[in-house]
N, C-alpha and C. Protein backbone atom coordinates (compact mmCIF):
# COMPACT_ATOMS: atom_id res chain seq x y z
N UNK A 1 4.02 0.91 -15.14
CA UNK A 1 4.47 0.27 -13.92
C UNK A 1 5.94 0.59 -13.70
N UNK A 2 6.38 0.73 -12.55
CA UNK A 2 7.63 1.27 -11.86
C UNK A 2 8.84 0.17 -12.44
N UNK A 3 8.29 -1.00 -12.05
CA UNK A 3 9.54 -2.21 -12.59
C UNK A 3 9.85 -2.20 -13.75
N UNK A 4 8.82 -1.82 -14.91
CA UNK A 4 8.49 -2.11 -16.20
C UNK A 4 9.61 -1.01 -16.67
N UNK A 5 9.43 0.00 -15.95
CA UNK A 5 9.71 1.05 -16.59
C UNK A 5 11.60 1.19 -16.43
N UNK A 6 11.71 0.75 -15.15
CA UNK A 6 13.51 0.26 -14.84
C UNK A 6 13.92 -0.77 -15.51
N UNK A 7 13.15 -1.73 -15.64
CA UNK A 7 13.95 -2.65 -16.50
C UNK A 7 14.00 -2.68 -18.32
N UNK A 8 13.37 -1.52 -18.61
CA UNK A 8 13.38 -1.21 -20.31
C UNK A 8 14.76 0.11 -20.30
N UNK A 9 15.05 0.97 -19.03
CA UNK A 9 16.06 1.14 -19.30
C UNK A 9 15.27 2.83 -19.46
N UNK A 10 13.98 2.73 -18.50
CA UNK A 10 13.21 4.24 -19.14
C UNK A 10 13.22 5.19 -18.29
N UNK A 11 13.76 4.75 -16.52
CA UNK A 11 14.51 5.26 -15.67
C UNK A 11 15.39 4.68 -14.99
N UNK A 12 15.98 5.37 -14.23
CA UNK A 12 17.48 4.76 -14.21
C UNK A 12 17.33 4.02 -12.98
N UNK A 13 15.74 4.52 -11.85
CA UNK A 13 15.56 4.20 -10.49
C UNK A 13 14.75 4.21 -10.21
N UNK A 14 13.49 3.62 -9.61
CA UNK A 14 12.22 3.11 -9.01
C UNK A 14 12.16 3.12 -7.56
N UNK A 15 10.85 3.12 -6.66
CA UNK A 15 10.63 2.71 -5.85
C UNK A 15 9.33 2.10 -5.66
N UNK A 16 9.60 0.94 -5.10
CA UNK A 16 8.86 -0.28 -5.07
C UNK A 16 8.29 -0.73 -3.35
N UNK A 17 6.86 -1.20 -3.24
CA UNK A 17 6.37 -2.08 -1.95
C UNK A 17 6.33 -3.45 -2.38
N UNK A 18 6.14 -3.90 -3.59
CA UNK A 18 5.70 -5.14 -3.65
C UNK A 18 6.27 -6.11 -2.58
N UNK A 19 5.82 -7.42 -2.78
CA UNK A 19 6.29 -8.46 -2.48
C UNK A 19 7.39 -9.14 -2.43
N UNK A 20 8.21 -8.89 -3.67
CA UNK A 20 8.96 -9.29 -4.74
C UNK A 20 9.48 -8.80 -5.38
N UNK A 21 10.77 -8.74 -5.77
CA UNK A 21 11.49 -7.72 -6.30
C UNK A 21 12.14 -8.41 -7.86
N UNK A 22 11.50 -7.86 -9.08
CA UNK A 22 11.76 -9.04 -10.28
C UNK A 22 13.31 -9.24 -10.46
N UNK A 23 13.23 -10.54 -11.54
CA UNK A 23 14.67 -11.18 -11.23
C UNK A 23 15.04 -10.15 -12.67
N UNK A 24 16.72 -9.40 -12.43
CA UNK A 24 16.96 -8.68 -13.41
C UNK A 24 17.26 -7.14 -12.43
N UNK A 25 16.48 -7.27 -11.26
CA UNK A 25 16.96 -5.93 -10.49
C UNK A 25 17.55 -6.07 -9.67
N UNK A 26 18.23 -4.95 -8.77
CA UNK A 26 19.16 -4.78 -7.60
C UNK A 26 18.39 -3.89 -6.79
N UNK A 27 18.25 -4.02 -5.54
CA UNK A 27 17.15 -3.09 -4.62
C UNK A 27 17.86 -3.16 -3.43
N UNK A 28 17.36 -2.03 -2.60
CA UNK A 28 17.86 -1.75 -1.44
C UNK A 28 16.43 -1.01 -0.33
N UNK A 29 16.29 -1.43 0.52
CA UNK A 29 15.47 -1.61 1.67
C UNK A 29 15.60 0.11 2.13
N UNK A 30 15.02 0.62 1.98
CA UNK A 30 14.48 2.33 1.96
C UNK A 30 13.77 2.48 3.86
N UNK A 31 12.69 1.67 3.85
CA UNK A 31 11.73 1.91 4.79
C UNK A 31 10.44 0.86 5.19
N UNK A 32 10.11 1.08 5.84
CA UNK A 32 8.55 -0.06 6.45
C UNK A 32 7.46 0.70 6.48
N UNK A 33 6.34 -0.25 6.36
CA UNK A 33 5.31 0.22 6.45
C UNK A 33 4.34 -0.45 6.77
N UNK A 34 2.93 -0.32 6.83
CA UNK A 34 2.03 -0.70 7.11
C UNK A 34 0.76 -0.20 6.44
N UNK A 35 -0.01 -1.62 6.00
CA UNK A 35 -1.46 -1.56 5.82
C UNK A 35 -2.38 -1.57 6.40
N UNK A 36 -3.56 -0.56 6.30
CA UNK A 36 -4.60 -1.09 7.58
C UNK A 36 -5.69 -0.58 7.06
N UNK A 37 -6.73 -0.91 7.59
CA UNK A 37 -8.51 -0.15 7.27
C UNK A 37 -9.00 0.94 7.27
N UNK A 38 -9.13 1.75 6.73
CA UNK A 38 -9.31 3.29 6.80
C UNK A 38 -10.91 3.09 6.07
N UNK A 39 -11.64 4.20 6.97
CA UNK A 39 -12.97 4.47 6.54
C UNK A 39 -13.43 5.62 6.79
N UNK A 40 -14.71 6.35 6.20
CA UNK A 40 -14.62 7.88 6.44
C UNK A 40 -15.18 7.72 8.11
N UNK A 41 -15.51 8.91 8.50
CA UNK A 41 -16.11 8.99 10.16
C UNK A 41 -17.43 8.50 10.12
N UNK A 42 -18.08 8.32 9.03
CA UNK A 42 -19.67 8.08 9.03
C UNK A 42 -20.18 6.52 8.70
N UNK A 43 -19.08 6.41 8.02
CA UNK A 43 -19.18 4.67 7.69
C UNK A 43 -19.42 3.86 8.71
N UNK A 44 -20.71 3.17 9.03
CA UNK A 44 -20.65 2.09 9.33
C UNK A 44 -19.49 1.38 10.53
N UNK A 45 -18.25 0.88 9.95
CA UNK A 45 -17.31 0.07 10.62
C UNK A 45 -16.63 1.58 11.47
N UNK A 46 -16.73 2.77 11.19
CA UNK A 46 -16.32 3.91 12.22
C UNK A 46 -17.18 3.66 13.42
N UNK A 47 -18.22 2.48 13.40
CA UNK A 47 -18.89 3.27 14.68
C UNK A 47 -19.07 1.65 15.44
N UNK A 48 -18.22 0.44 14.90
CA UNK A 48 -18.27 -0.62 15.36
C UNK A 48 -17.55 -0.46 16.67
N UNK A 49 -18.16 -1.04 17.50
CA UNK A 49 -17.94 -1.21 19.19
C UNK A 49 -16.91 -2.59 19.06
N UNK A 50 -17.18 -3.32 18.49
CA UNK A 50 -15.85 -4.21 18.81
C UNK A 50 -14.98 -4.13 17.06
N UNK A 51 -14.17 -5.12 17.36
CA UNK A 51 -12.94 -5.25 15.90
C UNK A 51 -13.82 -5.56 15.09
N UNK A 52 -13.03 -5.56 13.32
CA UNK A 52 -13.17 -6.18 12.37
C UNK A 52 -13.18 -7.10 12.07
N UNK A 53 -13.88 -8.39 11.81
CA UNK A 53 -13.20 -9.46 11.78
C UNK A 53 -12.56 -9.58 10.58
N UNK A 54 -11.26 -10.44 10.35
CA UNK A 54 -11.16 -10.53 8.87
C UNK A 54 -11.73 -11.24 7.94
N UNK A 55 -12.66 -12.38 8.26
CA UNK A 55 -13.46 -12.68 7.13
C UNK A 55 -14.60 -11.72 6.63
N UNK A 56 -14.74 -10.84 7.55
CA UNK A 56 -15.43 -9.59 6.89
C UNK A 56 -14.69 -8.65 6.01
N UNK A 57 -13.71 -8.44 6.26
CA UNK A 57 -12.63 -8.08 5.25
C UNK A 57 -12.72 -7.96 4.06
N UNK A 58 -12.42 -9.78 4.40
CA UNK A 58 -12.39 -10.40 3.31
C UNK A 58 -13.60 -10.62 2.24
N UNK A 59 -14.40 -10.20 2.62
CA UNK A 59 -15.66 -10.39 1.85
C UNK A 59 -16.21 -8.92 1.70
N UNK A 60 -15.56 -7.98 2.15
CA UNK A 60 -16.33 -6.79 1.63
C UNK A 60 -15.47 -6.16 0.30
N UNK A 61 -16.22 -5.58 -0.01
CA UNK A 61 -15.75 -4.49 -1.47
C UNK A 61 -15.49 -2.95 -0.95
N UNK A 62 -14.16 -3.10 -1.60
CA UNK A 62 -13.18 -2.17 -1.54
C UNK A 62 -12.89 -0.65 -2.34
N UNK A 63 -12.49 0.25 -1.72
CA UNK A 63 -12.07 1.24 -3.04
C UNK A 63 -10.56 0.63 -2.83
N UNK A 64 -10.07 0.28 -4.15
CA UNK A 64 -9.05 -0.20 -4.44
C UNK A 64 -7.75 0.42 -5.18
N UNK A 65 -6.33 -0.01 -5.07
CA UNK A 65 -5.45 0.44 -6.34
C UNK A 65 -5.36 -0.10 -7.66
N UNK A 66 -5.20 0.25 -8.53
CA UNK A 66 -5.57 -0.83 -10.04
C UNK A 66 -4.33 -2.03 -9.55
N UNK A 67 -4.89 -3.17 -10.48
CA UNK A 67 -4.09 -4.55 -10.62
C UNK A 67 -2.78 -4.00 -10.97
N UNK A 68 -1.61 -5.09 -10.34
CA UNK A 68 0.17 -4.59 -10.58
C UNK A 68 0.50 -3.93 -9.79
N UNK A 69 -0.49 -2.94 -8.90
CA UNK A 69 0.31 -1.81 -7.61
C UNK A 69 0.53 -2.86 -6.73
N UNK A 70 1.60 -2.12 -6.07
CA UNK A 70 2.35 -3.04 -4.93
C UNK A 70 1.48 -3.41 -3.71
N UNK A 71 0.60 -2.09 -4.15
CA UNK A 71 -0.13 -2.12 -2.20
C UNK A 71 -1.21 -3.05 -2.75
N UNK A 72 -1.90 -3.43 -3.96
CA UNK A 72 -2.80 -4.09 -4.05
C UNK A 72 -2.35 -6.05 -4.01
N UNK A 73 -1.39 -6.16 -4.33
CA UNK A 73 -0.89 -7.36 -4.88
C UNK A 73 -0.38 -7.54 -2.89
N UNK A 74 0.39 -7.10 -2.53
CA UNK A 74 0.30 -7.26 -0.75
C UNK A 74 -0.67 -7.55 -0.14
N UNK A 75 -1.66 -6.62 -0.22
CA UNK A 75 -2.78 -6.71 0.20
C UNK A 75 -3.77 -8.20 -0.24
N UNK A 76 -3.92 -8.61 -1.65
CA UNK A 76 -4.40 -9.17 -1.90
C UNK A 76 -3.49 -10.86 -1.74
N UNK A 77 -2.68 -11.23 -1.21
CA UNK A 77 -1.80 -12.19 -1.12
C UNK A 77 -1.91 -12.35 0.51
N UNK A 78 -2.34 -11.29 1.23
CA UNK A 78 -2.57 -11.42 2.63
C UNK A 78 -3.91 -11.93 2.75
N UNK A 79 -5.07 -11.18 2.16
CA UNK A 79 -5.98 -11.63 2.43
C UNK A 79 -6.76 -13.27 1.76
N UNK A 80 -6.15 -13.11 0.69
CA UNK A 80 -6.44 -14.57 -0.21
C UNK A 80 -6.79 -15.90 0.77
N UNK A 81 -6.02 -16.50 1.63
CA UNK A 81 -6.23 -17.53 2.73
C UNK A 81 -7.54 -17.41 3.23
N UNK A 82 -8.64 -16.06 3.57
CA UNK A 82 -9.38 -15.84 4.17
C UNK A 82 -10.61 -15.73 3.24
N UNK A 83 -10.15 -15.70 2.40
CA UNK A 83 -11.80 -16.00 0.93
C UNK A 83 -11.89 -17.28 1.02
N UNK A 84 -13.33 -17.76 1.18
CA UNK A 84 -13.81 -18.90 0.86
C UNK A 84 -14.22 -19.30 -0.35
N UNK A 85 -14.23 -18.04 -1.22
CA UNK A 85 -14.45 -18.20 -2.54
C UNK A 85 -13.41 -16.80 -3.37
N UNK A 86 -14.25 -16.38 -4.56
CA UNK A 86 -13.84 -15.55 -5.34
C UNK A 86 -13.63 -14.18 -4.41
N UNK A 87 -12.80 -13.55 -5.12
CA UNK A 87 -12.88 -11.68 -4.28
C UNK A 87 -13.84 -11.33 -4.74
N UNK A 88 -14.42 -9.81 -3.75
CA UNK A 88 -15.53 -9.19 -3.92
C UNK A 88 -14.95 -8.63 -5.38
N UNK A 89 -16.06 -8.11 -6.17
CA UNK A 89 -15.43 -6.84 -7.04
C UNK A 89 -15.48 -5.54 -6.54
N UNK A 90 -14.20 -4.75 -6.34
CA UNK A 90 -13.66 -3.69 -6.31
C UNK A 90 -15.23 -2.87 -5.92
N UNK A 91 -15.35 -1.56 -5.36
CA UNK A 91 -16.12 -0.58 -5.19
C UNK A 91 -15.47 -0.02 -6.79
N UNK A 92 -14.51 0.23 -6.68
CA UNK A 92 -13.74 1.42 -7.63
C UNK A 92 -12.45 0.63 -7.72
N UNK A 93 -11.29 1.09 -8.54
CA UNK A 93 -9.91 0.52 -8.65
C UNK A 93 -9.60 2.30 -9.31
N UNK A 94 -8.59 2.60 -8.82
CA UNK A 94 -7.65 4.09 -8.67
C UNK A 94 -6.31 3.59 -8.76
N UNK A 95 -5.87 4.78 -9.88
CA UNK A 95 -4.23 4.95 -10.12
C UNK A 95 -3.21 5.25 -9.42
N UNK A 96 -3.46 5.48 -7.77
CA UNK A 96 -2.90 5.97 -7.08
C UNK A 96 -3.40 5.75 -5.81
N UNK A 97 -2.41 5.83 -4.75
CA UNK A 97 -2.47 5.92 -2.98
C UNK A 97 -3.36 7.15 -2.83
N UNK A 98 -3.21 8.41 -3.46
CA UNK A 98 -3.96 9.64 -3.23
C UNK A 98 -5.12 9.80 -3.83
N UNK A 99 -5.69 8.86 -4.49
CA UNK A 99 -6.89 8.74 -5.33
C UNK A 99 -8.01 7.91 -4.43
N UNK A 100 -7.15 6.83 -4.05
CA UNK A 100 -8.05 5.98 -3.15
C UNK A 100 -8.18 6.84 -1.90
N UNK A 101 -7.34 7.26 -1.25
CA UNK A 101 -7.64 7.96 0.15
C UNK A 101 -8.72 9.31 0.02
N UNK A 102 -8.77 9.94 -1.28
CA UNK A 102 -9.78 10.72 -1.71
C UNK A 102 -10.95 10.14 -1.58
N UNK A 103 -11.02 9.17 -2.12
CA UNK A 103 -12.17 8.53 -2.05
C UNK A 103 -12.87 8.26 -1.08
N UNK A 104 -11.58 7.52 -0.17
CA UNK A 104 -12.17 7.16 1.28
C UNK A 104 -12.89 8.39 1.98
N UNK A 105 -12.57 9.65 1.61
CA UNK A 105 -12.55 11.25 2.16
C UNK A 105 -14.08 11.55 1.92
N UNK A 106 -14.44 10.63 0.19
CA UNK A 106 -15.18 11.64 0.00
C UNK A 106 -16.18 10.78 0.47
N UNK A 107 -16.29 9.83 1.52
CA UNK A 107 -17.19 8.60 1.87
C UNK A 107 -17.21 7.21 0.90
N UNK A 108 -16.94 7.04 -0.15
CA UNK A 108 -17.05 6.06 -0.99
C UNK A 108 -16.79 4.94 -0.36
N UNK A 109 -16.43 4.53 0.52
CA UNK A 109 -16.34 2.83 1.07
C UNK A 109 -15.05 3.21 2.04
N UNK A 110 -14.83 1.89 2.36
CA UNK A 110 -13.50 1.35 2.82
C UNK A 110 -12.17 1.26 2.19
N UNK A 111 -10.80 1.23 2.39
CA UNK A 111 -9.82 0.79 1.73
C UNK A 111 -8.82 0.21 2.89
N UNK A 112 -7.78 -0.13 1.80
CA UNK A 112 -6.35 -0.63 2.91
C UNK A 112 -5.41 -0.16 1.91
N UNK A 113 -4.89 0.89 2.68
CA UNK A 113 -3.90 1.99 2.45
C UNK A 113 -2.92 1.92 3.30
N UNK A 114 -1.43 2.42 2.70
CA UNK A 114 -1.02 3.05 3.67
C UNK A 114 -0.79 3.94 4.64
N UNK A 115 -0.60 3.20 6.44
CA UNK A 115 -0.62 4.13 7.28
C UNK A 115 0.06 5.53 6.63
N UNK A 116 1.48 5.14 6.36
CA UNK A 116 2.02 6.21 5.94
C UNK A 116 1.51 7.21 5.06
N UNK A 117 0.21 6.72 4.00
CA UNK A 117 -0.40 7.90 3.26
C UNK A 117 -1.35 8.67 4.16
N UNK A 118 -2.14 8.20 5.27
CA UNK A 118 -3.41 8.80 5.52
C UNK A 118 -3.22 9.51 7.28
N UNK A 119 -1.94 9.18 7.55
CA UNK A 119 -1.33 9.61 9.05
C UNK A 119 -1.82 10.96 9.77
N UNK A 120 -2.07 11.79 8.67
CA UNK A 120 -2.18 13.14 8.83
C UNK A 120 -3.80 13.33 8.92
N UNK A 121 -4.59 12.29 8.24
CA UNK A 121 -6.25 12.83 7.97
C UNK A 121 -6.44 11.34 9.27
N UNK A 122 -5.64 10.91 9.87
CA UNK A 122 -6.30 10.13 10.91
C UNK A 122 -6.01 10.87 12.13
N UNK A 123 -4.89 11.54 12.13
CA UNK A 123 -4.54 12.50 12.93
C UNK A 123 -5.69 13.63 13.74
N UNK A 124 -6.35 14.01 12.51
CA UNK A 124 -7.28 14.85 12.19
C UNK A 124 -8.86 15.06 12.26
N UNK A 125 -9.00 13.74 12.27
CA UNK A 125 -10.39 12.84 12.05
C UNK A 125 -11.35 12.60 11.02
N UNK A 126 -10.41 13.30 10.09
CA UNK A 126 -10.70 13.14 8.75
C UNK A 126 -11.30 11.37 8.17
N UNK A 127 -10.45 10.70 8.89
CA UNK A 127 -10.62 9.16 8.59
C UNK A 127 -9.97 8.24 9.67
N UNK A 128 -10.78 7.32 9.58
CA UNK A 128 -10.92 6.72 10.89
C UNK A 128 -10.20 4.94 10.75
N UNK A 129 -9.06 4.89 11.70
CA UNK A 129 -8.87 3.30 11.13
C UNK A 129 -9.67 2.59 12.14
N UNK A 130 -9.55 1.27 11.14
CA UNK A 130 -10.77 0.31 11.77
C UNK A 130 -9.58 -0.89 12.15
N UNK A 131 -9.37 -1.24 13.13
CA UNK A 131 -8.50 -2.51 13.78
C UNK A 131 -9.23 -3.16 13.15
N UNK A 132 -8.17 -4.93 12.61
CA UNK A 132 -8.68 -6.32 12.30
C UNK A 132 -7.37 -7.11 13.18
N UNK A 133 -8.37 -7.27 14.14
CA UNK A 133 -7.31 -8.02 15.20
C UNK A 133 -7.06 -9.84 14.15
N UNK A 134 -5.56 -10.08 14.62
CA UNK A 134 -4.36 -10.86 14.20
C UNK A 134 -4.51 -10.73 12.29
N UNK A 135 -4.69 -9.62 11.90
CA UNK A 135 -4.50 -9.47 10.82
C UNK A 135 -3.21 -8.11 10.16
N UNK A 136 -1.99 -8.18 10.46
CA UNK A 136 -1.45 -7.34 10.17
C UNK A 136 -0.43 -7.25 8.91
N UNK A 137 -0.34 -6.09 8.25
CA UNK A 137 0.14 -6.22 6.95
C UNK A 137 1.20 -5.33 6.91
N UNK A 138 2.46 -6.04 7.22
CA UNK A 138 3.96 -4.66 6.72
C UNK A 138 4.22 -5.15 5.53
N UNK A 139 5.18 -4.05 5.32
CA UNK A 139 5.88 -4.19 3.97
C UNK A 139 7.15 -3.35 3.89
N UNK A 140 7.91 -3.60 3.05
CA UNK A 140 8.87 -3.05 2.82
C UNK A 140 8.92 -2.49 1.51
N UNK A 141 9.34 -1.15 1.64
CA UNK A 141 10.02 -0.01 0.76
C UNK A 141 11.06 -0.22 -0.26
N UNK A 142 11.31 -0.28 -1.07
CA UNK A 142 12.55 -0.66 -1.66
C UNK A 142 13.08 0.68 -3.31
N UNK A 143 14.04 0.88 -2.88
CA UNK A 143 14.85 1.26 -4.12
C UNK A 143 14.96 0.37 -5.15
N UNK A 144 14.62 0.32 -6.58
CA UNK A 144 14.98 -0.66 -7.04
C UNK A 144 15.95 0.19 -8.86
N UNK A 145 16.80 -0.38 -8.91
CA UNK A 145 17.41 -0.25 -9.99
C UNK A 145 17.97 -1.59 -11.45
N UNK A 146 18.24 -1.30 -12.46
CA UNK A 146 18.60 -2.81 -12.99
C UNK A 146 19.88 -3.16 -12.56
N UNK A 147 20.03 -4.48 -12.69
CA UNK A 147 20.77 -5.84 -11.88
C UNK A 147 22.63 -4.97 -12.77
N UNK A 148 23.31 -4.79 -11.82
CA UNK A 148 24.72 -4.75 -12.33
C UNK A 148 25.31 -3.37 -12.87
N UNK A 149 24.02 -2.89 -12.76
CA UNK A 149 24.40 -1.06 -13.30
C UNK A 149 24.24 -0.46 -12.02
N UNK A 150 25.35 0.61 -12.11
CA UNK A 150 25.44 1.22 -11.11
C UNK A 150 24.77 2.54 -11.21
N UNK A 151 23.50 2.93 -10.49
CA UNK A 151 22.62 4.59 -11.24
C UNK A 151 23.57 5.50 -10.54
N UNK A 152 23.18 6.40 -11.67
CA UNK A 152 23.61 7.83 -11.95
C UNK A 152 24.37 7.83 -10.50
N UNK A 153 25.03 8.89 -10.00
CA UNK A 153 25.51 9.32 -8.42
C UNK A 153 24.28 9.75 -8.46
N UNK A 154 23.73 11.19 -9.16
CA UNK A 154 22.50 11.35 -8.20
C UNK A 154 21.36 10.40 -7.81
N UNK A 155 21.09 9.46 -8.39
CA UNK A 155 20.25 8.46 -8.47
C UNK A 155 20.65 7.94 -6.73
N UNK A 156 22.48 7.27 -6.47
CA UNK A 156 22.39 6.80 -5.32
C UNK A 156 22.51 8.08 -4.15
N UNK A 157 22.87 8.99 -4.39
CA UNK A 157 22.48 10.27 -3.14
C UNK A 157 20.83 10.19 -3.10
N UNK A 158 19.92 9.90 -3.56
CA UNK A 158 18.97 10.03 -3.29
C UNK A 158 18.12 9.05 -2.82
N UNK A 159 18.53 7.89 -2.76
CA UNK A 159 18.84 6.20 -2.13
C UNK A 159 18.94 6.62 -0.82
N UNK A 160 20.21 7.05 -0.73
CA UNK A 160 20.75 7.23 0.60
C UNK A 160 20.12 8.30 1.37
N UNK A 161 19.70 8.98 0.92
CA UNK A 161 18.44 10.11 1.82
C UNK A 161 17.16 9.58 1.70
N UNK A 162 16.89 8.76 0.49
CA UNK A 162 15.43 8.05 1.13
C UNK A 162 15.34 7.12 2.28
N UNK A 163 16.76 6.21 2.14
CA UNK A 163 17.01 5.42 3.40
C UNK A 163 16.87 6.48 5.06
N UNK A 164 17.95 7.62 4.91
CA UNK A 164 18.30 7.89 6.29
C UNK A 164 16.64 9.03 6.54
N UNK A 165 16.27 9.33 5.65
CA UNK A 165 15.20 9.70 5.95
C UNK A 165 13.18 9.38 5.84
N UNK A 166 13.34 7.71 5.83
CA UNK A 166 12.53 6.89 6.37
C UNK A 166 11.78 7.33 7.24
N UNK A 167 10.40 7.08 7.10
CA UNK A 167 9.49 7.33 8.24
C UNK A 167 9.02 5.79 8.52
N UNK A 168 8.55 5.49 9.32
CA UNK A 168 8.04 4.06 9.40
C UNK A 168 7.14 4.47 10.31
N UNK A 169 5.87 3.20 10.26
CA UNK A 169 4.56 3.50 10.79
C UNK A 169 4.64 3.60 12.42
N UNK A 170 3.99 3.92 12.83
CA UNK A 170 3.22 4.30 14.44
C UNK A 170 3.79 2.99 15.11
């Protein structure tokens, strides 16, 4: 894990979506983003005539990121209010943003990814987002380093170009 790994001192600089930024670091606001429904073109919710609702959402099974990723712990703190009970279990759980969107590629289910990962295969029609009207999920980007140390110069030149060169969603 990214935090784990800055605060043992095992890099000098991280970047983080979570929620929460642990106590012990210093972070700086990079970029925005957004979560949303991505499904292949053949799925099912690709061919729904009206929205998603979110208690359907909320009750379906997911290709997911493993437990501790930022996009999962967001994700799952948004939707929580809208379970009437336990979460589904996972379709799959993946080590990565590019693992799950594979997935989504290769038909395997649904996910909630970032816009910013899949921009190009929605572009394309590779994958198709599915609106969940008054359900929207940003987040913020963050640099994160430990609390009172100042990283490397190259560490903050590269802060400062992740900042000025931010993409933020649609």
């Amino acid at each position: 894990m990214v935090t784990a790994r800055v605060l043992s001192g095992a890099a000098d600089l991280g970047f983080v979506e979570g929620i929460t930024v642990d106590h012990g670091l210093d972070q700086r606001t990079i970029g925005h983003d957004s979560l949303i429904v991505v499904v292949h073109p053949r799925h099912p919710w690709a061919q729904r005539k009206t929205p998603l609702r979110p208690a359907d959402l909320a009750a379906a099974r997911l290709v997911m990121r493993e437990p501790g990723s930022g996009t999962r712990e967001v994700f799952e703190k948004a939707i929580e209010p809208l379970r009437p009970g336990p979460a589904p279990a996972p379709l799959v759980e993946l080590g990565s943003s590019t693992a799950v969107k594979a997935a989504v590629l290769d038909g395997l289910g649904p996910a909630v990814i970032s816009v910013l990962v899949v921009r190009n295969e929605l572009e394309t029609g590779q994958l198709r987002h599915v609106p969940v009207p008054r359900f929207t999920i940003d987040r913020k980007l963050r640099a994160i380093w430990t609390a009172g140390v100042r990283p490397p110069e190259v560490a903050n030149m590269f802060v400062q170009h992740a900042a000025r060169s931010s993409v933020t969603p649609p």
